[in-house]
Protein backbone atom coordinates (compact mmCIF):
# COMPACT_ATOMS: atom_id res chain seq x y z
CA UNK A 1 -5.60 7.78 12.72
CA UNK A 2 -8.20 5.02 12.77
CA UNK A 3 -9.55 4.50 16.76
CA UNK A 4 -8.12 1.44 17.98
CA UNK A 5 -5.15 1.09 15.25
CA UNK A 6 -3.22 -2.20 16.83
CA UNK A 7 0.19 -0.38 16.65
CA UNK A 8 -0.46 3.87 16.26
CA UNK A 9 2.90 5.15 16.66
CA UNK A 10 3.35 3.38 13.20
CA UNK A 11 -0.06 4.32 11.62
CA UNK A 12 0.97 7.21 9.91
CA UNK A 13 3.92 5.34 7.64
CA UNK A 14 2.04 2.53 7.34
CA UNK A 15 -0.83 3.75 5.27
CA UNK A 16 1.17 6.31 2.84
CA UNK A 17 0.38 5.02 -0.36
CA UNK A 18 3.40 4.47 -2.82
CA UNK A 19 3.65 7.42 -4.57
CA UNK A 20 3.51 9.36 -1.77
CA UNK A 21 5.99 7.88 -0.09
CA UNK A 22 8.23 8.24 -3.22
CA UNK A 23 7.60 11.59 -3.61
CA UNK A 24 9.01 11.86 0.54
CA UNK A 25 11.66 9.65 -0.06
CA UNK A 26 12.88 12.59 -3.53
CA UNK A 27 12.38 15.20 -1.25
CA UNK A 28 14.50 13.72 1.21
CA UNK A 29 11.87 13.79 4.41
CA UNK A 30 12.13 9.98 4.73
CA UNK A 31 14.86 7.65 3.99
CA UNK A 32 14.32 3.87 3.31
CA UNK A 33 15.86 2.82 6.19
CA UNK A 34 13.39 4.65 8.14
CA UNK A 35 10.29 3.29 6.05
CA UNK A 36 11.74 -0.02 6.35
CA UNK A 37 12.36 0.11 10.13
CA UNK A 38 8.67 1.43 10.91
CA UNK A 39 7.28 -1.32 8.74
CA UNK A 40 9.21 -3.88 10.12
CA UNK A 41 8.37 -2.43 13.66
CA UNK A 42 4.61 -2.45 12.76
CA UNK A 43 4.55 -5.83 11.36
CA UNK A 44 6.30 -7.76 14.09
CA UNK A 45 4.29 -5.99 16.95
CA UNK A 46 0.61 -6.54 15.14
CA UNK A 47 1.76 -9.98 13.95
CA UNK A 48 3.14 -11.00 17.67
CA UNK A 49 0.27 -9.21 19.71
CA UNK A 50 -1.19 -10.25 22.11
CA UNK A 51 -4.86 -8.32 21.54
CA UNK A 52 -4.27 -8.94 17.35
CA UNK A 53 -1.80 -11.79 16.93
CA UNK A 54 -3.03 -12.67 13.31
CA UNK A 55 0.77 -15.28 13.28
CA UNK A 56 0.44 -14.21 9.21
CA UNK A 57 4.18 -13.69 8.66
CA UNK A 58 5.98 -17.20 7.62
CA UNK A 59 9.46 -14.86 7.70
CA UNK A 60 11.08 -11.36 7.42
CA UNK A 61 13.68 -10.57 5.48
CA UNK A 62 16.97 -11.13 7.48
CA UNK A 63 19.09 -8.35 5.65
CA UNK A 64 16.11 -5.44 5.10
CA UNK A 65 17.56 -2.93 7.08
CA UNK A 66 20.73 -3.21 5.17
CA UNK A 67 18.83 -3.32 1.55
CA UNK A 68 17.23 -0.34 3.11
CA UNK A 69 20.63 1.82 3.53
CA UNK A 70 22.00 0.42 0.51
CA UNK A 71 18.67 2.34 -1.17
CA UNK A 72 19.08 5.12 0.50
CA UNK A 73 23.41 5.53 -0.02
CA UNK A 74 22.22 4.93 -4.37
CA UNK A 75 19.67 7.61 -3.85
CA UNK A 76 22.44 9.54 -2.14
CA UNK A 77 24.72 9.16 -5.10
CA UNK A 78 21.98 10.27 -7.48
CA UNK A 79 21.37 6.77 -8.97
CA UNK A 80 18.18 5.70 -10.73
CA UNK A 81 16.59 2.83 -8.16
């Protein structure tokens, strides 16, 4: 973890690079929702800070947590995302 990471219960998901987290989301030791959820969680509390508060998000999405389990119920059922 990098000293001084705005948000560090989060700092682990957030810098998995893509094919890892693919390769965790096959194996089944992450779902989506989960990625999703710690992203979101990261990005509203480093965007809303009070020590960061870099105010760069216009908007999030309104329905991601629900994308997210639809993902994860296709991935479920075996079917190509």
């Amino acid at each position: 973890m990098v000293k001084d990471d705005p948000h560090p219960s989060t700092y682990e998901l957030a810098y998995v690079g893509a094919v890892e987290l693919l390769r965790r989301l096959d194996d089944g030791e992450v779902t989506s929702r989960q990625i999703v959820g710690v992203l979101l969680e990261r990005t509203i509390a480093i965007d809303q800070s009070e020590s960061v508060a870099v105010h760069a998000v216009a908007a999030l999405s309104d329905d991601a947590l629900r994308v997210a389990d639809e993902r994860d119920e296709q991935r479920a059922r075996g079917e190509g995302l």
